[in-house]
N, C-alpha and C. Protein backbone atom coordinates (compact mmCIF):
# COMPACT_ATOMS: atom_id res chain seq x y z
N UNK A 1 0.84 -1.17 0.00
CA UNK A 1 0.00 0.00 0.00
C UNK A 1 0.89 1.24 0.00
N UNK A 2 0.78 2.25 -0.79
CA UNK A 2 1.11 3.48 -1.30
C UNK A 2 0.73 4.27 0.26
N UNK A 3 1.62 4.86 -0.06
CA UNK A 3 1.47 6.30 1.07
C UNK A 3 0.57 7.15 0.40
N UNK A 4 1.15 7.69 -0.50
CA UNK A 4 0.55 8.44 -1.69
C UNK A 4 0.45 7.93 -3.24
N UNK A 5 -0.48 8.39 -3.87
CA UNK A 5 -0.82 8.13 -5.42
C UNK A 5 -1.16 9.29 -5.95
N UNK A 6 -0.01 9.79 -7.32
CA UNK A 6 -0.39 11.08 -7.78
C UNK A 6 -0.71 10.88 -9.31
N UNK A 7 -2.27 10.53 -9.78
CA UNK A 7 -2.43 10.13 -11.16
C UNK A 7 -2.02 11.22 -11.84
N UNK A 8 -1.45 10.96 -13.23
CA UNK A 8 -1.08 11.79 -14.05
C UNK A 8 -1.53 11.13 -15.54
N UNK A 9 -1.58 12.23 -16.21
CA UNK A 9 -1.93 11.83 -17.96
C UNK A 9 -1.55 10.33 -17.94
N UNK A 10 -0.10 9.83 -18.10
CA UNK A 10 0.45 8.59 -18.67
C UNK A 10 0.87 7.62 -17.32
N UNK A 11 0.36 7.89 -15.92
CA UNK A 11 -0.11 6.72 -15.14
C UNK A 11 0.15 7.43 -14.07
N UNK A 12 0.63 6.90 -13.15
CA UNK A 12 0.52 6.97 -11.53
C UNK A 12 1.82 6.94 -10.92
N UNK A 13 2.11 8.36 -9.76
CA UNK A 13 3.60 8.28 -9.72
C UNK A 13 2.84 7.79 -8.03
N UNK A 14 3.87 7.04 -7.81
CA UNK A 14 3.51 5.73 -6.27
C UNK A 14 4.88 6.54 -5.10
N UNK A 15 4.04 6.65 -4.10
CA UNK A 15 5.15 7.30 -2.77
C UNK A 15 5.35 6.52 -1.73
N UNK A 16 6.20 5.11 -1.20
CA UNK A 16 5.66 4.59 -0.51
C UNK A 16 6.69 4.23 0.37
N UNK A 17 6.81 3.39 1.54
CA UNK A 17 8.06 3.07 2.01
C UNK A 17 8.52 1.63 1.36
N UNK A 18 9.97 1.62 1.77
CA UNK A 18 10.70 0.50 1.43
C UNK A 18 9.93 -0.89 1.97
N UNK A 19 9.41 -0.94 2.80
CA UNK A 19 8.71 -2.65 3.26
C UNK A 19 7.31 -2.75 2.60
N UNK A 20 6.98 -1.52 1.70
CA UNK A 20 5.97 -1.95 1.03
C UNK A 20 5.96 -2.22 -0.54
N UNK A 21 6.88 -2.56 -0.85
CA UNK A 21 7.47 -2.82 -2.35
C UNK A 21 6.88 -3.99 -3.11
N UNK A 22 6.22 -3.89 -4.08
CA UNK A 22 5.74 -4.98 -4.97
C UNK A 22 6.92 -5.60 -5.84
N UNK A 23 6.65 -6.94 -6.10
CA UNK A 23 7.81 -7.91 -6.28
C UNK A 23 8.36 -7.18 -8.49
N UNK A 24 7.82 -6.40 -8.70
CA UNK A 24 8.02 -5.89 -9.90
C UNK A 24 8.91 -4.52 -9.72
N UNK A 25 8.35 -3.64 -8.31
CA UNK A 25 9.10 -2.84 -8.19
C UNK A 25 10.73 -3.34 -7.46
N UNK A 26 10.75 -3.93 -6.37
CA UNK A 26 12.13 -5.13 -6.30
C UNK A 26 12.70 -5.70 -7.41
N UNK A 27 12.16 -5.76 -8.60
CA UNK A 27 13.13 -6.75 -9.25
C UNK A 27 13.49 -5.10 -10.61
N UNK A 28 12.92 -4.19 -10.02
CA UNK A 28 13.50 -2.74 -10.97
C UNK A 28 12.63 -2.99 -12.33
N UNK A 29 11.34 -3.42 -12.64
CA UNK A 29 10.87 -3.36 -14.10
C UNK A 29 10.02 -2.68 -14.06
N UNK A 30 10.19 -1.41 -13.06
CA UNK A 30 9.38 -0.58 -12.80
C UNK A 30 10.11 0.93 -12.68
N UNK A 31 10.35 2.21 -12.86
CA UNK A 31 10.93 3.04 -12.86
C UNK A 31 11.01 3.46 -11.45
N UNK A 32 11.78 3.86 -10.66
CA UNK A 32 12.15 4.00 -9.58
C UNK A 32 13.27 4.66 -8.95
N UNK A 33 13.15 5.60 -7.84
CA UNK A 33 13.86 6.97 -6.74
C UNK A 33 13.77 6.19 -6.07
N UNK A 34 15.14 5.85 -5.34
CA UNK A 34 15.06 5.24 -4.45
C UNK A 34 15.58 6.03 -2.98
N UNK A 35 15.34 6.75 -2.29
CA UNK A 35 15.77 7.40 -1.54
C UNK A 35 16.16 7.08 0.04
N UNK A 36 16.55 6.04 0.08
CA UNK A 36 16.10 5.07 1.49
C UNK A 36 15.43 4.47 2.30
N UNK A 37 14.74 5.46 2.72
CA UNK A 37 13.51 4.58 3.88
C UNK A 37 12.13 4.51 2.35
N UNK A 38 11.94 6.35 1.67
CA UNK A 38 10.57 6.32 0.61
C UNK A 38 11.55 6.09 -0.54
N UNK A 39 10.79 5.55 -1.17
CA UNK A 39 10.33 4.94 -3.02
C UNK A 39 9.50 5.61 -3.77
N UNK A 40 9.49 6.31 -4.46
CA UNK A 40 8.70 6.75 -5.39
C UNK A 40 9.02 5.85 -6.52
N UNK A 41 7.92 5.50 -7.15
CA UNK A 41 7.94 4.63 -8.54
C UNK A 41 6.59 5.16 -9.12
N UNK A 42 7.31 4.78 -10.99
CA UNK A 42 6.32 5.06 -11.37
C UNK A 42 5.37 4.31 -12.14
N UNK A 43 4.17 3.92 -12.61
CA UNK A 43 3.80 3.29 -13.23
C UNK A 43 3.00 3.68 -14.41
N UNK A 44 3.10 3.18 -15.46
CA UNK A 44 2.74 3.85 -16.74
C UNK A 44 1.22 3.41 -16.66
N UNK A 45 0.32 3.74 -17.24
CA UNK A 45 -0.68 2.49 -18.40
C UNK A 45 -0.67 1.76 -18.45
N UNK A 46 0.64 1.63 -19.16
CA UNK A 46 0.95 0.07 -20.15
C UNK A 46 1.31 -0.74 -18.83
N UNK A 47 2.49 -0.19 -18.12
CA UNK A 47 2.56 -1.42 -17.04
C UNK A 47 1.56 -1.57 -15.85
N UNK A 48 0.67 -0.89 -15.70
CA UNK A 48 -0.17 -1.40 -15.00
C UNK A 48 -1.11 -2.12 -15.26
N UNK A 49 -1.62 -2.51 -17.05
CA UNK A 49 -2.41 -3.29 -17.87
C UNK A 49 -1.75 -4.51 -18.18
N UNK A 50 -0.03 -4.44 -17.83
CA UNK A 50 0.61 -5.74 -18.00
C UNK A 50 0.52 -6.21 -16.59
N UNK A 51 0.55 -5.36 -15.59
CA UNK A 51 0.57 -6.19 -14.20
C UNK A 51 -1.12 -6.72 -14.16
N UNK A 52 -1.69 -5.70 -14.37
CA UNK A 52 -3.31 -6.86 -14.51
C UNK A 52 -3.45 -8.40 -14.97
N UNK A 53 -2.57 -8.53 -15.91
CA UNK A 53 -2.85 -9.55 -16.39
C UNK A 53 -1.68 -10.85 -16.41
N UNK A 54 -1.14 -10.79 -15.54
CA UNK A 54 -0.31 -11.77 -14.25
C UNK A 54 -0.52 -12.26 -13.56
């Protein structure tokens, strides 16, 4: 679970801490600030229509 979610035109920029990391954002096939404790990542459209369907 996201701390924060900031939708934008081409998807969703994600604010969250490090122990809440989805196994896509861990393995980096996800764009990602990694700043220590928060994570911001981002997720497009497209990869959130490819994670749907996993």
């Amino acid at each position: 679970m996201a701390w924060l979610y900031i939708k934008l035109p081409g998807g969703t920029l994600k604010v969250k801490p490090r122990s809440h990391l989805r196994s896509l954002e861990l393995n980096h096939l996800v764009p990602m600030l990694d700043l220590g404790f928060v994570i911001f990542s981002w997720w497009s459209r497209e990869q959130v229509k490819a994670d749907r369907q996993r």
